[in-house]
C-alpha atoms as a PDB file:
ATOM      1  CA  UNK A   1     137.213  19.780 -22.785  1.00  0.00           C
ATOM      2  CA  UNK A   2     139.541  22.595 -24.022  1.00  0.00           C
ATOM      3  CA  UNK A   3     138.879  25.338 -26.308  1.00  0.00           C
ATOM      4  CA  UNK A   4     142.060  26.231 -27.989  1.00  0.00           C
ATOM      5  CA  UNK A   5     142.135  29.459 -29.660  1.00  0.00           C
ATOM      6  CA  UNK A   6     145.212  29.558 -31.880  1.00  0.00           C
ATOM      7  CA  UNK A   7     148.322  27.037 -32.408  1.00  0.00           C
ATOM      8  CA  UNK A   8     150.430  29.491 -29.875  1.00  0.00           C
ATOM      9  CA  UNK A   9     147.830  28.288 -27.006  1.00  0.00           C
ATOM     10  CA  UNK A  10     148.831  24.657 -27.327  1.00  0.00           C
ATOM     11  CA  UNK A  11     151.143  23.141 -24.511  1.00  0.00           C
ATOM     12  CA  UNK A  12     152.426  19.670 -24.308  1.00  0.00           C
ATOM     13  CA  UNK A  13     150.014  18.643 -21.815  1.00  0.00           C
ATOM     14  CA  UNK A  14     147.852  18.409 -24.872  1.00  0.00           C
ATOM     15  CA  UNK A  15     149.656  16.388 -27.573  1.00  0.00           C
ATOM     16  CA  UNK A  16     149.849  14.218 -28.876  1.00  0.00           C
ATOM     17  CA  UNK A  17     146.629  13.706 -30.400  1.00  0.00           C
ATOM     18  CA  UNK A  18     143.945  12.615 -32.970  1.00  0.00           C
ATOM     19  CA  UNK A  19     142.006  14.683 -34.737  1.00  0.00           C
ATOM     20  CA  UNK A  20     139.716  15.820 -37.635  1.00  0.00           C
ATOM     21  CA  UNK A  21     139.865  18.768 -38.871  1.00  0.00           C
ATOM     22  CA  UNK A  22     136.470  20.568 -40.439  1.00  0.00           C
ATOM     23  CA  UNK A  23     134.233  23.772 -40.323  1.00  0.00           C
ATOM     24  CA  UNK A  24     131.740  21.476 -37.911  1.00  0.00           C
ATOM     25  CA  UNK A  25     129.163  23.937 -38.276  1.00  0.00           C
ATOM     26  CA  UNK A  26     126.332  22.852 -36.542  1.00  0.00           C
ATOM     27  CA  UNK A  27     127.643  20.044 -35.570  1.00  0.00           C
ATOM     28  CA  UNK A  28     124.782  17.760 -37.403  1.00  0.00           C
ATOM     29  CA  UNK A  29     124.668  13.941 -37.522  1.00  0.00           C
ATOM     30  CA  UNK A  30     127.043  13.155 -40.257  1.00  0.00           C
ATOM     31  CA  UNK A  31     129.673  15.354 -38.110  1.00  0.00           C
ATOM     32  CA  UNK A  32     129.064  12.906 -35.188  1.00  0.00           C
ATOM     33  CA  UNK A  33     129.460  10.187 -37.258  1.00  0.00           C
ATOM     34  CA  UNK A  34     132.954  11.249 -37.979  1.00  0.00           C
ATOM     35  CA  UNK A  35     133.544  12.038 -34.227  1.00  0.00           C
ATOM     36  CA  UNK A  36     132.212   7.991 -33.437  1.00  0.00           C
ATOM     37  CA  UNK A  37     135.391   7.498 -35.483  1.00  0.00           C
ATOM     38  CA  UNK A  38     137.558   9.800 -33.703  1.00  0.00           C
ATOM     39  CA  UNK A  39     137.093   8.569 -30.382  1.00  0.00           C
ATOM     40  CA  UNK A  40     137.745   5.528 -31.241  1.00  0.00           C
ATOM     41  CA  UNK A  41     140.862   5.761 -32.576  1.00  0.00           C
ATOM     42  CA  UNK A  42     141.479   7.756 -29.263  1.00  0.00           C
ATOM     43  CA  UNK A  43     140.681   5.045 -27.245  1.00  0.00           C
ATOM     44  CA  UNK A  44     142.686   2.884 -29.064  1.00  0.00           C
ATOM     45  CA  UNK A  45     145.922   5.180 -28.963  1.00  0.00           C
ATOM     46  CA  UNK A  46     145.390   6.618 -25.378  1.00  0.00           C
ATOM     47  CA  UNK A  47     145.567  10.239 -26.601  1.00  0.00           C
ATOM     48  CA  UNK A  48     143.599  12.842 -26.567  1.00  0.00           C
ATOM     49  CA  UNK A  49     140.946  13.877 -29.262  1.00  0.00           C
ATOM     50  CA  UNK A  50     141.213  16.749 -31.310  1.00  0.00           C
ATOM     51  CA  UNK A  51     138.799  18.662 -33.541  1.00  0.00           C
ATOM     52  CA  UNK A  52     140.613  21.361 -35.763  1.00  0.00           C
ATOM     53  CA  UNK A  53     137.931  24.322 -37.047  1.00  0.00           C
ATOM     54  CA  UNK A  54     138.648  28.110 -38.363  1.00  0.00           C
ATOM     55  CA  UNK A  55     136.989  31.165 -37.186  1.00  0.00           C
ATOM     56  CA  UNK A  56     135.559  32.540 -38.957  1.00  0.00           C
ATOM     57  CA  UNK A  57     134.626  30.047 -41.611  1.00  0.00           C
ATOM     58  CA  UNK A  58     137.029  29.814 -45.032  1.00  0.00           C
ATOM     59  CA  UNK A  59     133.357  31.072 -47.176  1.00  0.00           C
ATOM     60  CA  UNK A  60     132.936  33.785 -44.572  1.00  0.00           C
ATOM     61  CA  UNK A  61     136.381  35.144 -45.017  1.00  0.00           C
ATOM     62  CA  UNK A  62     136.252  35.033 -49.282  1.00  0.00           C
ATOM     63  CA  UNK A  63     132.754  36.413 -48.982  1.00  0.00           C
ATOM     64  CA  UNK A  64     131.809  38.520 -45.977  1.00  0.00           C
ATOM     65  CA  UNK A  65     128.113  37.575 -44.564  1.00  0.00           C
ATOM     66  CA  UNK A  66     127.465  34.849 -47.433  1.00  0.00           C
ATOM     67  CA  UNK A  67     127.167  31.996 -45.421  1.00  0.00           C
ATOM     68  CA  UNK A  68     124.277  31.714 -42.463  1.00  0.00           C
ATOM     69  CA  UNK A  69     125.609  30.016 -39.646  1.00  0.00           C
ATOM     70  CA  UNK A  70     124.613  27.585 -37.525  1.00  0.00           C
ATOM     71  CA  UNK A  71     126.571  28.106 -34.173  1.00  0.00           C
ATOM     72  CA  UNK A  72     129.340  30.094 -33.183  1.00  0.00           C
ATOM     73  CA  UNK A  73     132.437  29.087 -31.969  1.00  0.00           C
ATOM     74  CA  UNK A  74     132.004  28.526 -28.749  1.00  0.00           C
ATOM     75  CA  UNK A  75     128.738  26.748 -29.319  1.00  0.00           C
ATOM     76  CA  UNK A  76     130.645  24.404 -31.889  1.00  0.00           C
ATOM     77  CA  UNK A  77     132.829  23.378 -28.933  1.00  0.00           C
ATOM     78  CA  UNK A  78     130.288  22.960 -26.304  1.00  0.00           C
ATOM     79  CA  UNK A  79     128.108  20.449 -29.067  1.00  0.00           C
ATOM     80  CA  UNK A  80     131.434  18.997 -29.399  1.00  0.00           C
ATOM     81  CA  UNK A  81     131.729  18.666 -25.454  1.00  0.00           C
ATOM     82  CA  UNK A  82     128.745  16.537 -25.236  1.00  0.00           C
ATOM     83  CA  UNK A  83     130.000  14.369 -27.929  1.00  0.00           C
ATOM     84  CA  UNK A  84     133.178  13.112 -25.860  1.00  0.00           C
ATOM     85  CA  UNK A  85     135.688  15.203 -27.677  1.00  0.00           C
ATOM     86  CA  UNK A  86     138.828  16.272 -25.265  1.00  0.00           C
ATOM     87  CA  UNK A  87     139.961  19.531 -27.022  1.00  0.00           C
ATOM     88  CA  UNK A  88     138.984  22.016 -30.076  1.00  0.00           C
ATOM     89  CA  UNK A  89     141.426  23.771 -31.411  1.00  0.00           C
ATOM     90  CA  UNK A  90     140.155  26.849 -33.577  1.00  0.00           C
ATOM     91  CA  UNK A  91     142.466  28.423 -35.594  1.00  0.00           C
ATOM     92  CA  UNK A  92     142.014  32.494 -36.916  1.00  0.00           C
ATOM     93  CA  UNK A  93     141.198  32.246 -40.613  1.00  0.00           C
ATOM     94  CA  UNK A  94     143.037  35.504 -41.911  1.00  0.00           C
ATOM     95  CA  UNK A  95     144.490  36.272 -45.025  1.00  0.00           C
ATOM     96  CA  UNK A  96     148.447  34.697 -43.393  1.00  0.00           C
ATOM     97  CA  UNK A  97     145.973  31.678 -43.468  1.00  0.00           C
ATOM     98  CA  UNK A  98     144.141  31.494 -46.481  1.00  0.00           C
ATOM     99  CA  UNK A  99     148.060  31.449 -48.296  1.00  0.00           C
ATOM    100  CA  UNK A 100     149.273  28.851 -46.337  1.00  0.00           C
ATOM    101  CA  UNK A 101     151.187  26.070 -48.196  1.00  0.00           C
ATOM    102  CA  UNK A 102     149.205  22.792 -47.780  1.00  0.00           C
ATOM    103  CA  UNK A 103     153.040  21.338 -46.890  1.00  0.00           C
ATOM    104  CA  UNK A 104     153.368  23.734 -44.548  1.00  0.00           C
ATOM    105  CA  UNK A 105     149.996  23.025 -42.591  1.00  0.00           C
ATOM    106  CA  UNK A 106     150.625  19.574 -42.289  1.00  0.00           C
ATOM    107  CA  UNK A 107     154.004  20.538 -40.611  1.00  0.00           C
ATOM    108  CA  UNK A 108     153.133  23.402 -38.392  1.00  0.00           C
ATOM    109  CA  UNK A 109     149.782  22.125 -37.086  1.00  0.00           C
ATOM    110  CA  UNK A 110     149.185  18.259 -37.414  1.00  0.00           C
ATOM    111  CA  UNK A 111     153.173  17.477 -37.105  1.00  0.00           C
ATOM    112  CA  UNK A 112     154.801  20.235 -34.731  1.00  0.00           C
ATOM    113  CA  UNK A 113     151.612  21.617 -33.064  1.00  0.00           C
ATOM    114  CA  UNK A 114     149.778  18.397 -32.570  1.00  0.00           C
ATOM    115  CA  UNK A 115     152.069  15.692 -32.999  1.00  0.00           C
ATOM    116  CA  UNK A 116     149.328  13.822 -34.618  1.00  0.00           C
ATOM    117  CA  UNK A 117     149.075   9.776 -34.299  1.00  0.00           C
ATOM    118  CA  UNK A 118     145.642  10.000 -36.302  1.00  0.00           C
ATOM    119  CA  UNK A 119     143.750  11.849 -38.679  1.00  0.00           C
ATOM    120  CA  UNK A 120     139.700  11.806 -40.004  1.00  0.00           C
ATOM    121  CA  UNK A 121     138.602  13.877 -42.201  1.00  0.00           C
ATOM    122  CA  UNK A 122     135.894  13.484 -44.745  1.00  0.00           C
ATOM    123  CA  UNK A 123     136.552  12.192 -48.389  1.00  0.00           C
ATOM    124  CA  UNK A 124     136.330  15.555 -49.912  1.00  0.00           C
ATOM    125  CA  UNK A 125     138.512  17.287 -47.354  1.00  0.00           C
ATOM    126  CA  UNK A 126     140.913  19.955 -49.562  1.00  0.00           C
ATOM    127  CA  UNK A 127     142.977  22.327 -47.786  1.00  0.00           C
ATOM    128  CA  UNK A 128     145.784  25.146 -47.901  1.00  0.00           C
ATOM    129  CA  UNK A 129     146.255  27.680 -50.614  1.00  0.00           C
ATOM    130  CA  UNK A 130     144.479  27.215 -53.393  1.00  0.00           C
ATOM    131  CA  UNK A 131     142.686  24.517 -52.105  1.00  0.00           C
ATOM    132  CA  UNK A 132     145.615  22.310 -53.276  1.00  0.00           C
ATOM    133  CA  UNK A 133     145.655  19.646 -50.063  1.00  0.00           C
ATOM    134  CA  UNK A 134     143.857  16.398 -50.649  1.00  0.00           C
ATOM    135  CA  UNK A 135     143.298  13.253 -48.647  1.00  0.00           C
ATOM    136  CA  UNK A 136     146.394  11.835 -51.084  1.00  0.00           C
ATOM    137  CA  UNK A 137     148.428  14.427 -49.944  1.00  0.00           C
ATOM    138  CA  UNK A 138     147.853  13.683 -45.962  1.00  0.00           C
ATOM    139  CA  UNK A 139     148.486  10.101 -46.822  1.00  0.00           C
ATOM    140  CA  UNK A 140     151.269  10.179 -48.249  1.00  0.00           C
ATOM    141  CA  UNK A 141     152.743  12.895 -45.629  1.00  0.00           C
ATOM    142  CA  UNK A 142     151.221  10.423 -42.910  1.00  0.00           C
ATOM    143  CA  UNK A 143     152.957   7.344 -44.282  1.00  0.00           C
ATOM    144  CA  UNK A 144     156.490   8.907 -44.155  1.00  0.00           C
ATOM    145  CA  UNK A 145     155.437  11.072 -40.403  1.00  0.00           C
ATOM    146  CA  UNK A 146     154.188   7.804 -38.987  1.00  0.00           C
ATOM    147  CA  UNK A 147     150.088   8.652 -38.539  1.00  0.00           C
ATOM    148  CA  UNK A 148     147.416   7.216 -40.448  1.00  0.00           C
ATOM    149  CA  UNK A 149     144.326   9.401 -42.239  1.00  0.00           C
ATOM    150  CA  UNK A 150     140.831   8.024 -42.292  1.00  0.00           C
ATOM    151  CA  UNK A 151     138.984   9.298 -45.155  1.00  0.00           C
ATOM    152  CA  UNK A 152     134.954   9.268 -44.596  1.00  0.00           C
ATOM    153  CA  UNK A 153     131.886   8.913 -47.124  1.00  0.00           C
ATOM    154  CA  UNK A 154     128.843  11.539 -46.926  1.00  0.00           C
ATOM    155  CA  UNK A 155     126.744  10.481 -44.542  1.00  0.00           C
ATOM    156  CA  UNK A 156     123.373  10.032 -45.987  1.00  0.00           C
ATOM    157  CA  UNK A 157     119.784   9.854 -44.114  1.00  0.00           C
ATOM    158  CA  UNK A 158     116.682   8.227 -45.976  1.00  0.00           C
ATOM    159  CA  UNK A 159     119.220   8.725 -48.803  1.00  0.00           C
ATOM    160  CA  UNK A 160     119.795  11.947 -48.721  1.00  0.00           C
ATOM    161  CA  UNK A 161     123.258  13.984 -48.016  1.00  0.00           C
ATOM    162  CA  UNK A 162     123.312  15.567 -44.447  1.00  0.00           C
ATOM    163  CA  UNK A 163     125.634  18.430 -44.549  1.00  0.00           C
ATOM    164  CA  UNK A 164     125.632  22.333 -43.017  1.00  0.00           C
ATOM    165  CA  UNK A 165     124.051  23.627 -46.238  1.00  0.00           C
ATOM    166  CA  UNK A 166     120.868  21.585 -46.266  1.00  0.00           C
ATOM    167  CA  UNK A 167     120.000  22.317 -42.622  1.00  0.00           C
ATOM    168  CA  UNK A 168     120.368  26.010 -43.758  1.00  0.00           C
ATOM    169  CA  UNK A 169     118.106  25.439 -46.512  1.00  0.00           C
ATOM    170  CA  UNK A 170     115.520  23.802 -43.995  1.00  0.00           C
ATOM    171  CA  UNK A 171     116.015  26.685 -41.884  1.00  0.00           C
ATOM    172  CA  UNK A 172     115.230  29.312 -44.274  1.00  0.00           C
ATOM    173  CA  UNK A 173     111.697  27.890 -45.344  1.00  0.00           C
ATOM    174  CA  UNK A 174     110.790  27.187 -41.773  1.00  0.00           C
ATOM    175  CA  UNK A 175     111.364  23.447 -42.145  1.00  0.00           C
ATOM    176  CA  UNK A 176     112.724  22.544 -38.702  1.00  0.00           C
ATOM    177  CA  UNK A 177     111.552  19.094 -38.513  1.00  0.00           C
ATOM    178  CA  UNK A 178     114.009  18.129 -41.146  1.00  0.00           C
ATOM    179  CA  UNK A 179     116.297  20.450 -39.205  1.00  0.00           C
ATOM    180  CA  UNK A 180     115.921  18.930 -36.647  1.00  0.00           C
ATOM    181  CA  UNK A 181     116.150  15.405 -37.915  1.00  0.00           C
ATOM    182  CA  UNK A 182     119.638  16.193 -39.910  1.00  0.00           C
ATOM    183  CA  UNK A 183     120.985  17.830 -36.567  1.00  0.00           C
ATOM    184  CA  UNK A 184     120.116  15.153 -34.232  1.00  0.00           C
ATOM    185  CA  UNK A 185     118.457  17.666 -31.825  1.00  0.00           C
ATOM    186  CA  UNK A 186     116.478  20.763 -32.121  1.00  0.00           C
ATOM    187  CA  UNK A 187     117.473  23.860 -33.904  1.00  0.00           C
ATOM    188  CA  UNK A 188     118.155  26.192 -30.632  1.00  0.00           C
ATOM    189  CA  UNK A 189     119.871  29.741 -30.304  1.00  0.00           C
ATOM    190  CA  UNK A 190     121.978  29.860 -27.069  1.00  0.00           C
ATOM    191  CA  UNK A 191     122.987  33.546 -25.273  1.00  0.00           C
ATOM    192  CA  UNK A 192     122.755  35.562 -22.103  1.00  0.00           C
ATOM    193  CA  UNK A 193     119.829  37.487 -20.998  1.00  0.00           C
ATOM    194  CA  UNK A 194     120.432  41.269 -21.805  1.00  0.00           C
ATOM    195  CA  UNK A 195     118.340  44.453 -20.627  1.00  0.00           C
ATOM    196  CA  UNK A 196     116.615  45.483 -23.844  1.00  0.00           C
ATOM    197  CA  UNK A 197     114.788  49.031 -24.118  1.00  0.00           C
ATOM    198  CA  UNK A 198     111.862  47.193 -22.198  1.00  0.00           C
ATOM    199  CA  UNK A 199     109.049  48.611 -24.856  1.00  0.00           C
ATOM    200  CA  UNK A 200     107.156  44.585 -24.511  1.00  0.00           C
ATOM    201  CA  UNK A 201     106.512  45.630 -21.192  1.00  0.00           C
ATOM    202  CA  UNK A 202     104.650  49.217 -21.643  1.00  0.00           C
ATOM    203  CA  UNK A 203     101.963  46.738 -22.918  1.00  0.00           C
ATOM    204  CA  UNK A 204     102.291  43.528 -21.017  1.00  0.00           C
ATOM    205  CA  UNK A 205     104.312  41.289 -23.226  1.00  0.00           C
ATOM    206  CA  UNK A 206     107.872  41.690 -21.263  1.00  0.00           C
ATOM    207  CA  UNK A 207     110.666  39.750 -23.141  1.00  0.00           C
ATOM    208  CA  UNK A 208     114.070  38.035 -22.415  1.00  0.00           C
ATOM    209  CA  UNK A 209     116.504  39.829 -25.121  1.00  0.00           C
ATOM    210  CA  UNK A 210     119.739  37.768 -26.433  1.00  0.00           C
ATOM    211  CA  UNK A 211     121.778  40.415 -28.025  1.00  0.00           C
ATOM    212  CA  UNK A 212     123.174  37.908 -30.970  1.00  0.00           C
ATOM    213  CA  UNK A 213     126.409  37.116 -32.171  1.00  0.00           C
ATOM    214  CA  UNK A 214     128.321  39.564 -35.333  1.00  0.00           C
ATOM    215  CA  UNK A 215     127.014  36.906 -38.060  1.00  0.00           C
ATOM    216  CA  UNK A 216     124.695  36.106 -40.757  1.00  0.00           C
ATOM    217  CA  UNK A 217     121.578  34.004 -39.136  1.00  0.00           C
ATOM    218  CA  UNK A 218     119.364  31.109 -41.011  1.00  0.00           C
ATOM    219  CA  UNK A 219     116.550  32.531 -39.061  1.00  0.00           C
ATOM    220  CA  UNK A 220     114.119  35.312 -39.017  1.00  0.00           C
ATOM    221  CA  UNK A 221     111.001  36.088 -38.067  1.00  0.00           C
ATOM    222  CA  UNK A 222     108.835  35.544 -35.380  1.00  0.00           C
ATOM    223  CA  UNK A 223     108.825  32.245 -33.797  1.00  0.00           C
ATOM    224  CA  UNK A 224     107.142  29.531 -31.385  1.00  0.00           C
ATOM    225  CA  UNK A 225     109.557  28.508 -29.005  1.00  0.00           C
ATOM    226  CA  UNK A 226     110.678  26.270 -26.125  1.00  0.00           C
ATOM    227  CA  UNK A 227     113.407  27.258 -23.955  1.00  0.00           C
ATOM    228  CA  UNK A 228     115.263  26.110 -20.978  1.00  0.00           C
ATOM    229  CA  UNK A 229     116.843  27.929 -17.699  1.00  0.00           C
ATOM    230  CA  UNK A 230     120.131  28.090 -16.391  1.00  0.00           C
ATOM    231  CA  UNK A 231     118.341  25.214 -13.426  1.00  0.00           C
ATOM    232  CA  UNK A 232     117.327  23.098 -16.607  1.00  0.00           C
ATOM    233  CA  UNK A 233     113.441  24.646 -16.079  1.00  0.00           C
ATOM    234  CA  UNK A 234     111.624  24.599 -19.297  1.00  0.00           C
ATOM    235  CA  UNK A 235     109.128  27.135 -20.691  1.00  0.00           C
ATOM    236  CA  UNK A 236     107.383  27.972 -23.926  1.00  0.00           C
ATOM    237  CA  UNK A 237     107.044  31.246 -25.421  1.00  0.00           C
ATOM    238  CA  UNK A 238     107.102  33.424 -28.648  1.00  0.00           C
ATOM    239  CA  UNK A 239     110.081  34.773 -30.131  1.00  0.00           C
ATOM    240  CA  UNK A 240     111.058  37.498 -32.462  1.00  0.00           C
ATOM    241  CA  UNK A 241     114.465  37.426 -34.404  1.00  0.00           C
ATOM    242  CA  UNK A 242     115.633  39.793 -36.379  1.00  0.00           C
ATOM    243  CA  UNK A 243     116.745  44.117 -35.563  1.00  0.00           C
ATOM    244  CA  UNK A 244     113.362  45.217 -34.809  1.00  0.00           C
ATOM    245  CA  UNK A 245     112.047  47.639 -37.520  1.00  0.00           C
ATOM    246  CA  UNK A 246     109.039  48.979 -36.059  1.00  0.00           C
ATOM    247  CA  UNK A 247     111.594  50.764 -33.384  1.00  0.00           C
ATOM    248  CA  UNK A 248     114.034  51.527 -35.418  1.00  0.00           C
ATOM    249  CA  UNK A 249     116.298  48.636 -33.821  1.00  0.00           C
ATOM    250  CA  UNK A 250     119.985  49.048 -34.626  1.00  0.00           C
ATOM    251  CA  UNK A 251     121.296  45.096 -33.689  1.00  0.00           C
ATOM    252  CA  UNK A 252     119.758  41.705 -34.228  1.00  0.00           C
ATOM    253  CA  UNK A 253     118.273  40.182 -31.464  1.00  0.00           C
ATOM    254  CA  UNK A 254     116.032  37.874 -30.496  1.00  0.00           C
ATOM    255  CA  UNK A 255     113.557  38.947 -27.935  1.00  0.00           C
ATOM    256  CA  UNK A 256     111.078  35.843 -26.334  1.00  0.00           C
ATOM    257  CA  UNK A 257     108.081  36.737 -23.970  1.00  0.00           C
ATOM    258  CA  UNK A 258     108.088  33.667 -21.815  1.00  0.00           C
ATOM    259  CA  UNK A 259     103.861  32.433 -21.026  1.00  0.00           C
ATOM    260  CA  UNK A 260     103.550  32.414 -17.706  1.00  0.00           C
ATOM    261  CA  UNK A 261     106.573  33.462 -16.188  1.00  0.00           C
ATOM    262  CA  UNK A 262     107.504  36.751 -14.463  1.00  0.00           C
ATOM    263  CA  UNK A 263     110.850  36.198 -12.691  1.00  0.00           C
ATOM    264  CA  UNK A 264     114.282  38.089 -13.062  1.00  0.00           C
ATOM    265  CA  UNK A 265     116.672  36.123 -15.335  1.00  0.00           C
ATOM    266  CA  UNK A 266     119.064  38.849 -16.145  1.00  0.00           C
ATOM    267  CA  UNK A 267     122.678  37.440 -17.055  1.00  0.00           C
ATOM    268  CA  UNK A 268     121.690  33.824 -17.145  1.00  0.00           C
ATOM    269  CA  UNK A 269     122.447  31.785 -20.241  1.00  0.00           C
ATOM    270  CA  UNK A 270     119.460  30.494 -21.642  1.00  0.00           C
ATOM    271  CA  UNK A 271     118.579  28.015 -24.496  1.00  0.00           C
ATOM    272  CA  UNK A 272     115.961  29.020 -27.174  1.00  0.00           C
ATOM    273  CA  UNK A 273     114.757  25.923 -29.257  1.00  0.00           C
ATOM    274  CA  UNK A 274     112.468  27.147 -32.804  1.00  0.00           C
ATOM    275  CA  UNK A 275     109.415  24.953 -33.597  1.00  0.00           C
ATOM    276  CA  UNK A 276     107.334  26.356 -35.776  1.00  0.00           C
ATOM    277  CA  UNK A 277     108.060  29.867 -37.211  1.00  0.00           C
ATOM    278  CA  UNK A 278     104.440  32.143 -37.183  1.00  0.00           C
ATOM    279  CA  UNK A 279     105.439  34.858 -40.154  1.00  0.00           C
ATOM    280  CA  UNK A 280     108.544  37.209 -41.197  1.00  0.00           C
ATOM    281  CA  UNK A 281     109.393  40.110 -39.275  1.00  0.00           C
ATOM    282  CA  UNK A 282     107.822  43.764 -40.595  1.00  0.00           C
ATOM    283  CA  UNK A 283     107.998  47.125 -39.908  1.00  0.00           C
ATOM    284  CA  UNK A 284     104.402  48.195 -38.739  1.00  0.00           C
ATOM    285  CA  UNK A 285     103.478  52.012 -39.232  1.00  0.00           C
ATOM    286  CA  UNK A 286     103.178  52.352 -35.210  1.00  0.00           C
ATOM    287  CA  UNK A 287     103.615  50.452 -31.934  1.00  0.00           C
ATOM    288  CA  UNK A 288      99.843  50.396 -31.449  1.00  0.00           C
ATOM    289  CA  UNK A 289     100.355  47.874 -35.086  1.00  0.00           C
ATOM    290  CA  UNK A 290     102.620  46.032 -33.601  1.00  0.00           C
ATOM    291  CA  UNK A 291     101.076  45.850 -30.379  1.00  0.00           C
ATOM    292  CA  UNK A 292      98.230  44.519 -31.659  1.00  0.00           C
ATOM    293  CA  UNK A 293     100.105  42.040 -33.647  1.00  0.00           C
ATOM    294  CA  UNK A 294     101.937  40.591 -30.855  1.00  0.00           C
ATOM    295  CA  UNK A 295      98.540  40.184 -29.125  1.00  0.00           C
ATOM    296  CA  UNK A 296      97.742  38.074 -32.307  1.00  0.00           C
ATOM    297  CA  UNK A 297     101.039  36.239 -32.354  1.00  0.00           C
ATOM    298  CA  UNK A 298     101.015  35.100 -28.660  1.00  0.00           C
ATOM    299  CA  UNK A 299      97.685  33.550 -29.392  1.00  0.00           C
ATOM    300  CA  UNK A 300      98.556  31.916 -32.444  1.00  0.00           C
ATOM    301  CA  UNK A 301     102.291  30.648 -31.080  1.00  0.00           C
ATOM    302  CA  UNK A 302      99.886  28.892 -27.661  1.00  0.00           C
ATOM    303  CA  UNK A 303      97.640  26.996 -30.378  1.00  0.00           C
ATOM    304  CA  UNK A 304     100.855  25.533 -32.067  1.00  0.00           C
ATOM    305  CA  UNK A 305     102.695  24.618 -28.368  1.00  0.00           C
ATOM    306  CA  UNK A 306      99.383  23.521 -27.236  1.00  0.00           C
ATOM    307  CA  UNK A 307      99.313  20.720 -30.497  1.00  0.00           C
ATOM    308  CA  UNK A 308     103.378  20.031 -29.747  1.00  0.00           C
END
């Protein structure tokens, strides 16, 4: 799969195409329901598959750090890897953007960029200044350009609406059973391991630090974890998320002391999956407080993975 950043990166090699065109944040089960879709109409047409997303999101531009986020770009595409999509092309969502002329994006990106044989998009799909593009709209711009638009229903579960929002609700309240259940997988954080200032071990409790990405998290706090190596090796720990109060930390982070483990895994990209958060993150009057609560937090984070 190819990550396109930007309509200027596409060659012909990739059109034409079908696509659906979404923030995909997450990437949760009612998004893969709408990439079943997608494939198959690739299959049927013998092009490739496109998914069209915006960095950053439409509510992030309007409203700086309002909207947690679930995954970052580049995590989008690799989620949308695994679900047998050929291509994602992300497009810059910048103030040119946000006035573009519904008419106008159907021409320049689904027409001229992607020479588009399908679309899917979901029923409430609006687009372009204004919000003025509709599913009528692409319709009746397919039906004279020669491509078809599926529109899709919310995908429900038990009844219930799976969408971006709701597994940031879950999030927030520690709930990440239902996350999980509404993603289709584990919550995880993904990220290279980083030298930190290397405090945890002055007192025995060395951590792997993931310096994380410039955007709002669903998560903070301190965390039992499971995680998995670079050679697919999996480990448990305890995690901390957040900028690190206590010493005056200037970046948010997530630092996890891995039980039982003692190797070098500088610069490898490693996966950190949230099961049960243990309490919020605090700034303790000294390091000895926080030493001692770390103590208390290891302890309590190998009763939960020892019930798991």
């Amino acid at each position: 799969m190819t990550l396109i950043r930007g309509l200027n990166s596409l060659n012909k090699a990739q059109t034409p195409s079908v696509a659906s065109i979404g923030n995909y944040d997450g990437v949760h089960l009612g998004h893969q329901h709408v990439i079943s879709t997608l494939l198959e109409h690739s299959k049927r047409l013998a092009v490739p598959s496109t998914v069209i997303t915006f960095e950053p999101l439409a509510k992030e531009f309007f409203a700086p750090n309002s909207v947690p986020r679930l995954t970052t770009v580049e995590e989008r595409a690799q989620l949308l890897l695994k679900q047998g999509v050929d291509q994602v092309l992300c497009i810059d969502f910048n103030a040119s953007f946000a006035n573009y002329a519904p008419s106008d994006f159907i021409q320049d990106v689904l027409i001229d960029g992607l020479n588009i044989q399908h679309l899917c998009v979901g029923d409430d799909f609006r687009f372009g200044k204004g919000r003025a593009g509709d599913f009528a709209l692409l319709s009746s711009v397919g039906a004279e350009n020669g491509f078809d638009v599926t529109a899709h229903d919310t995908f429900e579960l038990e009844n219930l609406r799976v969408s971006s929002g709701r597994i940031r609700d879950a999030l927030s309240v520690g709930d990440f059973a239902l996350a999980e259940k509404l993603l289709g997988r584990p919550y995880c954080i993904s990220g290279e391991v980083s030298k930190g200032q290397q405090l945890g071990r002055t007192i025995n409790y060395p951590t792997a630090n993931l310096v994380l990405p410039e955007m709002l998290m669903p998560v903070s706090g301190v965390f039992a974890v499971s995680l998995k190596l670079e050679n697919n090796r999996s480990l448990v720990g305890v995690a901390n998320i957040g900028n690190r109060p206590t010493v005056d930390g200037k970046e948010n982070r997530l630092e996890v002391h891995i039980f039982d483990f003692s190797q070098d895994i500088y610069g490898q990209n490693i996966e950190v999956c949230l099961l049960e958060k243990i309490r919020d993150e605090i700034k303790f009057d000294s390091f000895e407080a926080l030493k001692g609560q770390i103590q208390e937090d290891a302890t309590l984070a190998k009763a939960i993975l020892s019930d798991i």
